[in-house]
Protein backbone atom coordinates (compact mmCIF):
# COMPACT_ATOMS: atom_id res chain seq x y z
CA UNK A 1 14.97 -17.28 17.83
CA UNK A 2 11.87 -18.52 15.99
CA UNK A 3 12.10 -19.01 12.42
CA UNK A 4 9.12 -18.93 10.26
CA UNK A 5 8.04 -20.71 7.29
CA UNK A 6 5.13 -19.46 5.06
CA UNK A 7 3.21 -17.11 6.08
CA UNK A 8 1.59 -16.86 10.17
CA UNK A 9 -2.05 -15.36 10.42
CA UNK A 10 -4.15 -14.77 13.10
CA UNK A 11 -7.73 -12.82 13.31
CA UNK A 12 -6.27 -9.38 13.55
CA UNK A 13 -3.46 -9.54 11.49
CA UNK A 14 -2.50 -10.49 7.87
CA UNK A 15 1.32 -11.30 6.26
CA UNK A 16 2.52 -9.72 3.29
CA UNK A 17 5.10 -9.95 0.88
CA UNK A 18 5.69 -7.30 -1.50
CA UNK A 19 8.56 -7.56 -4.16
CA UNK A 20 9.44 -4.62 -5.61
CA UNK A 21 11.87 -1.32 -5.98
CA UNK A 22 12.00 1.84 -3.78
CA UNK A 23 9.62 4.97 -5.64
CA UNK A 24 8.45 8.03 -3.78
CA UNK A 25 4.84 9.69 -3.61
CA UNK A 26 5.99 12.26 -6.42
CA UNK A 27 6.83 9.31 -8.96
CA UNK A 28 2.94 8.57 -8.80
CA UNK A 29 0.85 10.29 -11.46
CA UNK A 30 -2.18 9.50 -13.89
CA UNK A 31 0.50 8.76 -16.15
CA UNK A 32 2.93 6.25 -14.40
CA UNK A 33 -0.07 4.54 -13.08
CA UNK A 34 -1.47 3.27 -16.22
CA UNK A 35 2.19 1.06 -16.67
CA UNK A 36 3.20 1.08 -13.07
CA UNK A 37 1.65 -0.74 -9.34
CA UNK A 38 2.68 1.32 -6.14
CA UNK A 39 2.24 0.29 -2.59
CA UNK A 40 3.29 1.61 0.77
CA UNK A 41 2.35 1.36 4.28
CA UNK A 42 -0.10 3.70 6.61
CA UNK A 43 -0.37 3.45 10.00
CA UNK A 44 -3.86 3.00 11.35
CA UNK A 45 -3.33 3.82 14.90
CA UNK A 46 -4.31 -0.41 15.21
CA UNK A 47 -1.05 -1.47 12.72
CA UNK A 48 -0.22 -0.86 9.42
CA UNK A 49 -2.89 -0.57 6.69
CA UNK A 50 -1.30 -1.62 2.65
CA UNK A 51 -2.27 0.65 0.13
CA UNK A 52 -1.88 -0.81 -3.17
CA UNK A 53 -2.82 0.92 -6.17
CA UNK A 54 -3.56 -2.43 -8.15
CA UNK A 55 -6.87 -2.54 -5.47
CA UNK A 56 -8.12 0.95 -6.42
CA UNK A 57 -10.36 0.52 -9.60
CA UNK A 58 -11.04 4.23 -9.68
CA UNK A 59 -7.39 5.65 -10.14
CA UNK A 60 -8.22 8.73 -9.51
CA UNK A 61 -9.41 7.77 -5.65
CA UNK A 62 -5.96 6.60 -5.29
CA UNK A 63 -4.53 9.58 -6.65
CA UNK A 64 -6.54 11.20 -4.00
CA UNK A 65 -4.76 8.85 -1.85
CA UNK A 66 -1.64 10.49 -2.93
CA UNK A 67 -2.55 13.82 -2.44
CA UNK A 68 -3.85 13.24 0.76
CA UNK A 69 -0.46 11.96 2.06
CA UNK A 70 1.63 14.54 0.02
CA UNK A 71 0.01 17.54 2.09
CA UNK A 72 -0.03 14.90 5.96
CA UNK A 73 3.94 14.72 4.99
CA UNK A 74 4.11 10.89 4.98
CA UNK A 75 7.84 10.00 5.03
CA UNK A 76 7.35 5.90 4.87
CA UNK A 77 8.66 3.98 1.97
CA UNK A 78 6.99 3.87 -1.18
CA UNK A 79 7.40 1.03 -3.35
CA UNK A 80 6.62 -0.10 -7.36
CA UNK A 81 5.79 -3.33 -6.76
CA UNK A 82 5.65 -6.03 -8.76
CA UNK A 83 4.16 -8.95 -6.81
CA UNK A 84 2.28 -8.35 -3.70
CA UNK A 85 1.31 -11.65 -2.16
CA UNK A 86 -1.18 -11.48 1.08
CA UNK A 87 -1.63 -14.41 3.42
CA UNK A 88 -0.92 -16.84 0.66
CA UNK A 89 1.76 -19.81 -0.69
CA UNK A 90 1.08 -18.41 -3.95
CA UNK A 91 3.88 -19.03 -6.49
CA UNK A 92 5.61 -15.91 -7.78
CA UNK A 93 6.90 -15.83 -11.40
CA UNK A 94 9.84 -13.85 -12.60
CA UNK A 95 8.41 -12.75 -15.22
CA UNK A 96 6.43 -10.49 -13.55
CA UNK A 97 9.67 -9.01 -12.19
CA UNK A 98 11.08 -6.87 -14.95
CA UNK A 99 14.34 -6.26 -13.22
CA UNK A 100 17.07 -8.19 -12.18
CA UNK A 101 17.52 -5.99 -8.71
CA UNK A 102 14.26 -6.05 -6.53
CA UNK A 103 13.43 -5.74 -3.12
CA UNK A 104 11.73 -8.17 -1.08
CA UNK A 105 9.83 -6.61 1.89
CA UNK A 106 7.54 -8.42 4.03
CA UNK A 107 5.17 -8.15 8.02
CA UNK A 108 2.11 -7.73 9.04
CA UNK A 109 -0.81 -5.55 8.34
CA UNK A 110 -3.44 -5.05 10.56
CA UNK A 111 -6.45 -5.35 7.80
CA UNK A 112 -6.60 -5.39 4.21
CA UNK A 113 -5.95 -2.96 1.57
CA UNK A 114 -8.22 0.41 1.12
CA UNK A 115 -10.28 -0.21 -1.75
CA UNK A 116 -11.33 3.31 -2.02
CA UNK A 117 -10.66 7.33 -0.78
CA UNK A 118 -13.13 6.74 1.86
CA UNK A 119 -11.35 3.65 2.94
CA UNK A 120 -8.24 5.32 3.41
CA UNK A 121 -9.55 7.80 5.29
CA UNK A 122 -11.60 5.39 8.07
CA UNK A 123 -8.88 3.14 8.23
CA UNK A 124 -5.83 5.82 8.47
CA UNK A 125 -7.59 8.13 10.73
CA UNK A 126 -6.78 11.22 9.06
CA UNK A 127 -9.43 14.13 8.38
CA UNK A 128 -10.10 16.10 5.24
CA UNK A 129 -9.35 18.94 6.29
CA UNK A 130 -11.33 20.36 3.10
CA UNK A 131 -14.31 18.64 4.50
CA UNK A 132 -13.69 20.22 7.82
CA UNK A 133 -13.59 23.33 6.41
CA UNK A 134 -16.84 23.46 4.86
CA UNK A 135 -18.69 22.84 7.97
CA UNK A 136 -17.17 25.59 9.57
């Protein structure tokens, strides 16, 4: 059994931490993202992508985010996070957990977080099907 300390990285992949509680897409609006963080996993076809909304600085690219997945059916966890800690010993305070239940959910991710609509997209592999349609 190998037991790790810290976090492990490599050139292709990245370890994560994020601590908070289980949400769903629908919980994410303009409204509950001007109090709230969300983050979830996408697969890339090459590992797991994070999405974080605290990365987006146009929330309304991440809501397109959300839209996008909404209508693809993604069924992976959703999470309001609280700390999200990337390849790092950083030092987590609690009082930027408001809660006294949490989750704690860590692994790998093949890259870094989409920073934008268009990163999602090049990085998840899924078409716009609205773009598709207007070149037909």
């Amino acid at each position: 059994m190998k037991i790790r300390n810290g976090f492990v990285s490599n050139s292709s992949t990245s370890s994560f931490v994020i601590i908070g509680n289980k949400s769903k897409l629908d919980d994410i609006t303009k409204e509950s993202l001007k109090k709230k963080r969300f983050a979830f996993l996408v697969d890339s076809g090459d590992g797991d992508v994070l999405v974080d909304s605290k990365d987006f600085s146009d929330q309304s690219e991440f809501l397109k985010v959300i839209k996008t997945l909404k209508k693809k059916g993604y069924r992976r966890q959703v999470f309001e996070a609280y700390e999200i800690v990337i390849d790092s010993d950083a030092v987590m305070k609690k009082s930027n957990i408001p809660t006294e239940t949490f989750l704690i959910v860590g692994g790998e991710i093949s890259q870094g977080s989409a920073t934008t609509y268009d990163d999602f997209m090049s990085w998840c592999f899924y078409e716009d099907e609205d773009e598709e349609d207007d070149e037909n």
